[in-house]
PDB file of N, CA and C in Angstrom:
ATOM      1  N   UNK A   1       0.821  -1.173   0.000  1.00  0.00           N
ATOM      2  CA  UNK A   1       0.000   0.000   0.000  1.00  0.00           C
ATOM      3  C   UNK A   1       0.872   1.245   0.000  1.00  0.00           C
ATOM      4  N   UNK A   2       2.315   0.796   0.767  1.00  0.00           N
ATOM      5  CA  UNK A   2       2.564   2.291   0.891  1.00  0.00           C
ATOM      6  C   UNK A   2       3.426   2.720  -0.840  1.00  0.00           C
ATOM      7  N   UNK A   3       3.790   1.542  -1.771  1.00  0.00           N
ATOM      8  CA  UNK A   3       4.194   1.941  -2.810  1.00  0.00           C
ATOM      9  C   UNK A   3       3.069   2.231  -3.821  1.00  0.00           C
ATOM     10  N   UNK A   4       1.912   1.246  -3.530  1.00  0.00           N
ATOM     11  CA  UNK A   4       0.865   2.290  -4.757  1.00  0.00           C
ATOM     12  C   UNK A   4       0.592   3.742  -4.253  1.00  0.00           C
ATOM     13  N   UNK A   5       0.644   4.441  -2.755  1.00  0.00           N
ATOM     14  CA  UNK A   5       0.305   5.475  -2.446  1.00  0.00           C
ATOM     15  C   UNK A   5       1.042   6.318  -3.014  1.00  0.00           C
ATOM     16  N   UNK A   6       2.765   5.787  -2.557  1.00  0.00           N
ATOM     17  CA  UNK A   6       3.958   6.671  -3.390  1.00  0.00           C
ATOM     18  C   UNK A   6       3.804   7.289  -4.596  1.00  0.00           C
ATOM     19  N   UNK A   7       3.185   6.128  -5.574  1.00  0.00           N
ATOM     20  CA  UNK A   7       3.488   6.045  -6.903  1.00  0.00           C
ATOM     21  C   UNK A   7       2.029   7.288  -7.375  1.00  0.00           C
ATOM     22  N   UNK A   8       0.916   7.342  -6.595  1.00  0.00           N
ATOM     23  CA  UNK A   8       0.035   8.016  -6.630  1.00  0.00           C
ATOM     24  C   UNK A   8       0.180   9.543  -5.804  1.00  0.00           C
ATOM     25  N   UNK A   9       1.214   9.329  -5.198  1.00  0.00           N
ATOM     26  CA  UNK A   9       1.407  10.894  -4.626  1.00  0.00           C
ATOM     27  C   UNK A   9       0.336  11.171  -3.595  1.00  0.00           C
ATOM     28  N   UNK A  10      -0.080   9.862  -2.922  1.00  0.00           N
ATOM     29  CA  UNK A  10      -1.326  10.436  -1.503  1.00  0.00           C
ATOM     30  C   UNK A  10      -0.375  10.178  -0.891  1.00  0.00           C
ATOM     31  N   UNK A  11      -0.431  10.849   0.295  1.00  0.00           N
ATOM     32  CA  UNK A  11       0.024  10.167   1.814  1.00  0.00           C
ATOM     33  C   UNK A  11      -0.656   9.086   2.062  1.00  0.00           C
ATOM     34  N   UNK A  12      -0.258   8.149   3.271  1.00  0.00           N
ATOM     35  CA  UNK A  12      -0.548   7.694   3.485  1.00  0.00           C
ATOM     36  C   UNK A  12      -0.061   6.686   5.197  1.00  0.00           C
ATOM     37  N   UNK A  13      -0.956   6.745   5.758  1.00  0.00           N
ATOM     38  CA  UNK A  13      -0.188   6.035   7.375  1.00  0.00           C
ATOM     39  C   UNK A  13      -0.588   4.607   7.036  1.00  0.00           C
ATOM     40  N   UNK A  14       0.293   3.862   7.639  1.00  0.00           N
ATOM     41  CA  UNK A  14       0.228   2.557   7.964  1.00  0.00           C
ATOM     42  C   UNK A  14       0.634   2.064   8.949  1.00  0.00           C
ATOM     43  N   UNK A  15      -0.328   1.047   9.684  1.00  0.00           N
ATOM     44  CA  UNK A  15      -0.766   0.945  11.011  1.00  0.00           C
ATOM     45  C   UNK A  15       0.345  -0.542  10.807  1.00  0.00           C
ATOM     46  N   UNK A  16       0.842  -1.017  11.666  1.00  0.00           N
ATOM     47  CA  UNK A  16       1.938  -2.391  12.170  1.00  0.00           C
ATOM     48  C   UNK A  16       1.776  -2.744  13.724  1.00  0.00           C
ATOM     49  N   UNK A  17       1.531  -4.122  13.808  1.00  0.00           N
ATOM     50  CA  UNK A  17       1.725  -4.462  14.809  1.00  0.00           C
ATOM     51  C   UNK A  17       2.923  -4.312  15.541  1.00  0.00           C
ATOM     52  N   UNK A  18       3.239  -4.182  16.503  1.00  0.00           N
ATOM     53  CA  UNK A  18       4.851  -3.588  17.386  1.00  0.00           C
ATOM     54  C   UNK A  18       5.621  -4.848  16.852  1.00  0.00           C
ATOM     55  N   UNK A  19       5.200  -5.961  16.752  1.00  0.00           N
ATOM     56  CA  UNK A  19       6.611  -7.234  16.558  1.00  0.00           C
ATOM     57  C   UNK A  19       6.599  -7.327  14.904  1.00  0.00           C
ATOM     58  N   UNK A  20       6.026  -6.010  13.972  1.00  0.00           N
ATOM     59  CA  UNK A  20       6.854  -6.710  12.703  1.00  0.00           C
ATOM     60  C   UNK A  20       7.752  -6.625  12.042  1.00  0.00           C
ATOM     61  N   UNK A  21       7.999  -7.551  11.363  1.00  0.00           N
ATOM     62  CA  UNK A  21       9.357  -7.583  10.375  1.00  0.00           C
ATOM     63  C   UNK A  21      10.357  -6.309  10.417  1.00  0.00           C
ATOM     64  N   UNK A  22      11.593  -6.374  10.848  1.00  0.00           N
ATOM     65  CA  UNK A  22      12.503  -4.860  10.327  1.00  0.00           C
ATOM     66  C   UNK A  22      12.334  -5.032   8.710  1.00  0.00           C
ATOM     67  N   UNK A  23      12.112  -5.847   7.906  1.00  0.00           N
ATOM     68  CA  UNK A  23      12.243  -5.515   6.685  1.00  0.00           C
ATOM     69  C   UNK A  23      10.716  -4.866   5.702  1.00  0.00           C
ATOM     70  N   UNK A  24      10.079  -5.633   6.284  1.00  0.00           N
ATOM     71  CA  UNK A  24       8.710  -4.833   6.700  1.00  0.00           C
ATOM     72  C   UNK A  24       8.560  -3.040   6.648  1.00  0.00           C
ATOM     73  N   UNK A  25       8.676  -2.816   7.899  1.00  0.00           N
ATOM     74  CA  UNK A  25       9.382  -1.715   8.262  1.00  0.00           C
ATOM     75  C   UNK A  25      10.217  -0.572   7.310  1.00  0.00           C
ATOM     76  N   UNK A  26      11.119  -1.672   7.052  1.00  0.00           N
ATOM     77  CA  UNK A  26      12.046  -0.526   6.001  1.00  0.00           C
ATOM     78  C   UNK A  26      11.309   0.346   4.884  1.00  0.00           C
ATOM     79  N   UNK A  27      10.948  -1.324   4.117  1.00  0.00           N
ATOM     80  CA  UNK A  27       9.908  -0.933   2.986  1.00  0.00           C
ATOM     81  C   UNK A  27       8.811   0.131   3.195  1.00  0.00           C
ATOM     82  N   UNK A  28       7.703   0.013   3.759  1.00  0.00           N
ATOM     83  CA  UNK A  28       7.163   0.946   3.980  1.00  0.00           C
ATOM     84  C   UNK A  28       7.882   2.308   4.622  1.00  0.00           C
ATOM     85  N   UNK A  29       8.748   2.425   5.278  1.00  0.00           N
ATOM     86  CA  UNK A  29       9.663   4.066   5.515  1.00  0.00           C
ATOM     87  C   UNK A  29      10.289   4.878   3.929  1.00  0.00           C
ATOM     88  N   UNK A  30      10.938   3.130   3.425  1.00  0.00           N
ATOM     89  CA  UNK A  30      11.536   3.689   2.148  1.00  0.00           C
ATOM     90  C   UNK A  30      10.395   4.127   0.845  1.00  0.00           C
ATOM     91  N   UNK A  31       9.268   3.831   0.926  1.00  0.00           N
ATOM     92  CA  UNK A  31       7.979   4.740   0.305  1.00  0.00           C
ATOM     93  C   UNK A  31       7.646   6.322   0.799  1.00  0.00           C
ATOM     94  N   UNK A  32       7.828   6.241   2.095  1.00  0.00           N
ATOM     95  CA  UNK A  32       7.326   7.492   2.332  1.00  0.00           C
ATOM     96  C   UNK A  32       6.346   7.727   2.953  1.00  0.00           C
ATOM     97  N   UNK A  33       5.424   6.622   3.635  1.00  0.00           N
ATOM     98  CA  UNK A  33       4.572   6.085   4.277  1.00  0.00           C
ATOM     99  C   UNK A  33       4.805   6.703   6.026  1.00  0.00           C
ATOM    100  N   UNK A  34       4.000   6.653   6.491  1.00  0.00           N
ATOM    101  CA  UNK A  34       3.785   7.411   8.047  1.00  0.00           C
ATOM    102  C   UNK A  34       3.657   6.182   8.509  1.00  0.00           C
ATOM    103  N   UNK A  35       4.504   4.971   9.134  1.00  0.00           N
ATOM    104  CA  UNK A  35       4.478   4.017  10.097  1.00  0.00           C
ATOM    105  C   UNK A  35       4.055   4.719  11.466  1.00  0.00           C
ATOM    106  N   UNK A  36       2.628   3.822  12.049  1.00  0.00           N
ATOM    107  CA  UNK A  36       1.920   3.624  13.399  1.00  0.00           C
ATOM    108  C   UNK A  36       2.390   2.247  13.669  1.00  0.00           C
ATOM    109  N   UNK A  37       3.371   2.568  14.790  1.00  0.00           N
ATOM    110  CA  UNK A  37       3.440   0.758  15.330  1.00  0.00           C
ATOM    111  C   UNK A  37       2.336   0.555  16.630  1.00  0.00           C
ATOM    112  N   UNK A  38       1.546  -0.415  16.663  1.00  0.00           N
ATOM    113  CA  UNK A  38       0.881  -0.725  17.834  1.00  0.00           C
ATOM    114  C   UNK A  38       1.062  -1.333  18.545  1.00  0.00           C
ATOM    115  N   UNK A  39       0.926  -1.239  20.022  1.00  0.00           N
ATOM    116  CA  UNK A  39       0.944  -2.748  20.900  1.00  0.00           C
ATOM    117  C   UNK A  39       0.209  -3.517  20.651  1.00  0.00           C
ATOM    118  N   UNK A  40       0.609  -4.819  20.268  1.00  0.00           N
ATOM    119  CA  UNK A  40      -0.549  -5.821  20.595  1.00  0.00           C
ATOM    120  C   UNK A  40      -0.700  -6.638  19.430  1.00  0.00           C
ATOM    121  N   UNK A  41      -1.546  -7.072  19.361  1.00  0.00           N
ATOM    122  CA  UNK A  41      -2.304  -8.643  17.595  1.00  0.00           C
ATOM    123  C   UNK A  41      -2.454  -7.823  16.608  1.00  0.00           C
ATOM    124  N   UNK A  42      -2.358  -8.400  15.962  1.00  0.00           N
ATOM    125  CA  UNK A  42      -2.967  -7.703  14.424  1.00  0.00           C
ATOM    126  C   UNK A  42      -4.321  -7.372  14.287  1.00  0.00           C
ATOM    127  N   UNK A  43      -4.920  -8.165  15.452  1.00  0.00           N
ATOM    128  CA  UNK A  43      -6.497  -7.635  15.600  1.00  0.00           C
ATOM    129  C   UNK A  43      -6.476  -6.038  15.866  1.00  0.00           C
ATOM    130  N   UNK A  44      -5.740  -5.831  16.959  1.00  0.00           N
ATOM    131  CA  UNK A  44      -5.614  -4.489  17.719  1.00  0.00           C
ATOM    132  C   UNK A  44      -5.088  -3.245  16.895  1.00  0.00           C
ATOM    133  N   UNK A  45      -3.891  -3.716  16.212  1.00  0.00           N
ATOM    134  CA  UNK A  45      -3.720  -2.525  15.091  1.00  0.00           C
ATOM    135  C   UNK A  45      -5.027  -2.338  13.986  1.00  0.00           C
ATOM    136  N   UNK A  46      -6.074  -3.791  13.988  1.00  0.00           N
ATOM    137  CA  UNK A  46      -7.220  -3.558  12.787  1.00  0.00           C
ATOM    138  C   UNK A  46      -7.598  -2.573  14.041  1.00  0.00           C
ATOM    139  N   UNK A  47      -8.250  -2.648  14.752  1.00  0.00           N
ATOM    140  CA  UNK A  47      -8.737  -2.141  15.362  1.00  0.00           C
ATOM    141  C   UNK A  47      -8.684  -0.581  15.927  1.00  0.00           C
ATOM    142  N   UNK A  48      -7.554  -0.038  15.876  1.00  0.00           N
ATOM    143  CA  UNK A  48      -6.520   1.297  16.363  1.00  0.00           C
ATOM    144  C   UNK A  48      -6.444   1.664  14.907  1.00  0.00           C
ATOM    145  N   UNK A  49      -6.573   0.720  13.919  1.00  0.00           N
ATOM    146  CA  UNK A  49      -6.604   1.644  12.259  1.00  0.00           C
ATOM    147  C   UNK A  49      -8.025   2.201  11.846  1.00  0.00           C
ATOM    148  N   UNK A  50      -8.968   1.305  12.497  1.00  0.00           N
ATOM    149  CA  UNK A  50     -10.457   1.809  12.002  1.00  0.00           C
ATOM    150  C   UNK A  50     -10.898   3.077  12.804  1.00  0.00           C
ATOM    151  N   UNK A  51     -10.390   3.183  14.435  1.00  0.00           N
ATOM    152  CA  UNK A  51     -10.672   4.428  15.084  1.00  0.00           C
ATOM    153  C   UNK A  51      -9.994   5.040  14.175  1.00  0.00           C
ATOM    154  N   UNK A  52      -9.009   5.390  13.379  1.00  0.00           N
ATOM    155  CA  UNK A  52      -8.422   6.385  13.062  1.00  0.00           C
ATOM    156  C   UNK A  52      -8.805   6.639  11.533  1.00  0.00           C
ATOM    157  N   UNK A  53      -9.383   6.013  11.041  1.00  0.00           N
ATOM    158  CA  UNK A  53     -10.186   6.284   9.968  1.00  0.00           C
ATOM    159  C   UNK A  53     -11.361   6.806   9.258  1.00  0.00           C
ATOM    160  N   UNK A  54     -11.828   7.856  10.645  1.00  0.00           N
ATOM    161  CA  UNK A  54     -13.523   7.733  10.861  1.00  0.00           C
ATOM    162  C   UNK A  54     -13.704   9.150   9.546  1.00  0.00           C
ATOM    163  N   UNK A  55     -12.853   9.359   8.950  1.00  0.00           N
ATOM    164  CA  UNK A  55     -13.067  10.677   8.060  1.00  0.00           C
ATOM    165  C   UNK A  55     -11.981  10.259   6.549  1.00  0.00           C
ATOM    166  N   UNK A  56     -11.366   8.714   6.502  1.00  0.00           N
ATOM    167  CA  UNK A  56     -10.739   8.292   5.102  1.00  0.00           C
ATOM    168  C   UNK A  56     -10.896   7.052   5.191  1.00  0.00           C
ATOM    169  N   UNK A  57     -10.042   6.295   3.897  1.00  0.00           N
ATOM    170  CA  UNK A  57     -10.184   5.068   3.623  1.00  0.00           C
ATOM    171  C   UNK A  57      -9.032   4.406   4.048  1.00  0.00           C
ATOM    172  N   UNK A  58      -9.712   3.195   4.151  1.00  0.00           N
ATOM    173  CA  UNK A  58      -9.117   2.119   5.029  1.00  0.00           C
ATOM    174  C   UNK A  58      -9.089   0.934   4.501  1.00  0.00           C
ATOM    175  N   UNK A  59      -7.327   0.772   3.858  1.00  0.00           N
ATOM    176  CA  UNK A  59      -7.660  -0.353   3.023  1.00  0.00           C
ATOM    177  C   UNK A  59      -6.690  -1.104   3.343  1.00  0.00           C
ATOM    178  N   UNK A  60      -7.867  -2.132   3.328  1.00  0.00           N
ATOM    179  CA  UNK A  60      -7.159  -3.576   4.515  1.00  0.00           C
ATOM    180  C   UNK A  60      -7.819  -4.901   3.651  1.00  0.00           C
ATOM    181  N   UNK A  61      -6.525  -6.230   3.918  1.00  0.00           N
ATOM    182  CA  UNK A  61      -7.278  -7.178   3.038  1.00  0.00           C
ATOM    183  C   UNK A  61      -8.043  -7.661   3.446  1.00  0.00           C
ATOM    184  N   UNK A  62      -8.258  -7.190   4.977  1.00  0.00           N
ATOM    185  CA  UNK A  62      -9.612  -8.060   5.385  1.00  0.00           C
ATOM    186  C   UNK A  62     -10.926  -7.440   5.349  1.00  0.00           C
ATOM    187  N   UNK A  63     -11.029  -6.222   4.476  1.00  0.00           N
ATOM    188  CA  UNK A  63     -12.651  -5.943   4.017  1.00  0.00           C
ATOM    189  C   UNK A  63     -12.744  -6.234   3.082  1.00  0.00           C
ATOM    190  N   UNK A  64     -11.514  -6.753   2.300  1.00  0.00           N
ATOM    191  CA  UNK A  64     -11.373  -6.834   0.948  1.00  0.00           C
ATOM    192  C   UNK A  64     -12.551  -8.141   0.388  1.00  0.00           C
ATOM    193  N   UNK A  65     -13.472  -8.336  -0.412  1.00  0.00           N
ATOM    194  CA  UNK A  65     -14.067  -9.328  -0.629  1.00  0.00           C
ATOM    195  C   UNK A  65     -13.670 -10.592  -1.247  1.00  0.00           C
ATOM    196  N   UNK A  66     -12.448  -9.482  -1.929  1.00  0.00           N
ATOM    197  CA  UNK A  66     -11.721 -10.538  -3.429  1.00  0.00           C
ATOM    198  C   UNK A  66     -10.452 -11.113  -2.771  1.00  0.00           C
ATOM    199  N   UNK A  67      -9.636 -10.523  -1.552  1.00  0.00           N
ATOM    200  CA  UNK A  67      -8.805 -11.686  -0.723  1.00  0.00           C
ATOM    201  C   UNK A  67      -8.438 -12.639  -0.559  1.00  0.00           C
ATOM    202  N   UNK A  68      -9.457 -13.086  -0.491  1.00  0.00           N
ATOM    203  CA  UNK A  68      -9.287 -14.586  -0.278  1.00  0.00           C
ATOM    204  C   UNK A  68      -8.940 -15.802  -1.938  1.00  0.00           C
ATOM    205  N   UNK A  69      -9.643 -14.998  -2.507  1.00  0.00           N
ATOM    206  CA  UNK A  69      -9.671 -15.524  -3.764  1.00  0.00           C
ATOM    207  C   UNK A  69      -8.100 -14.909  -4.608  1.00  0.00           C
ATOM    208  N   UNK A  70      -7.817 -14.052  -4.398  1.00  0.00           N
ATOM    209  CA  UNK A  70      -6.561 -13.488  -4.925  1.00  0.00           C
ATOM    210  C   UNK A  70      -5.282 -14.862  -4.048  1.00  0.00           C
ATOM    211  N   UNK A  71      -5.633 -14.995  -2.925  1.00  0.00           N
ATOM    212  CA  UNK A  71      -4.633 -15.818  -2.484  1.00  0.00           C
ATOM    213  C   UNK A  71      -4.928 -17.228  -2.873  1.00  0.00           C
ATOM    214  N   UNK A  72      -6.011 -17.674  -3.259  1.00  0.00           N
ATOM    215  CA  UNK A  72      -6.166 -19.106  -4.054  1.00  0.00           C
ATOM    216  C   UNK A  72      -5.400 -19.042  -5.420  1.00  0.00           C
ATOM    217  N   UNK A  73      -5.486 -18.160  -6.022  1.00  0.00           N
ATOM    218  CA  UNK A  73      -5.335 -17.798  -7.168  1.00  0.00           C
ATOM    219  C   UNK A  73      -3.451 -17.625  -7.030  1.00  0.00           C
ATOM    220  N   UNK A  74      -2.773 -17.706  -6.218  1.00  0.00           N
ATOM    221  CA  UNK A  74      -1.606 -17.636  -6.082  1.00  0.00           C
ATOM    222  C   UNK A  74      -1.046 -18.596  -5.681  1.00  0.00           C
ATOM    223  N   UNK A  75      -1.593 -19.082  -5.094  1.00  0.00           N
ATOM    224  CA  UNK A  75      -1.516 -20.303  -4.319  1.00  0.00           C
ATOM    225  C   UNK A  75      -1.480 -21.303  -5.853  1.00  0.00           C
TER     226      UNK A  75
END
């Protein structure tokens, strides 16, 4: 997300659970992206990303409908 944002010239924050990846990490800094690290599950950052969304979009693969099917499809 944070390189299609780049490539589109929005800002953009992205929410991380506190234990992920340093390489993770990098990538999204080296876009240009506003890293939020959270305490806690990946539930909790969904969760700490949707309060903070109450006025933009919030794009996550888990509202995504086609998700699941994109990862069969790779699989």
């Amino acid at each position: 997300m944070a390189a299609y944002c780049a490539k589109a010239k929005i800002p953009c924050d992205i929410y991380v659970p506190e234990g992920t990846s340093p390489g993770k990490l990098v990538q999204i800094q080296a876009y240009g992206a506003t890293l939020k690290r959270v305490e806690g599950s990946r539930e909790k950052t969904a969760e700490v990303a949707m309060e903070a969304v109450s006025n933009a979009f919030y794009a996550s693969h888990c509202w995504n409908p086609f998700f699941l099917h994109g990862t069969k499809t790779f699989a």
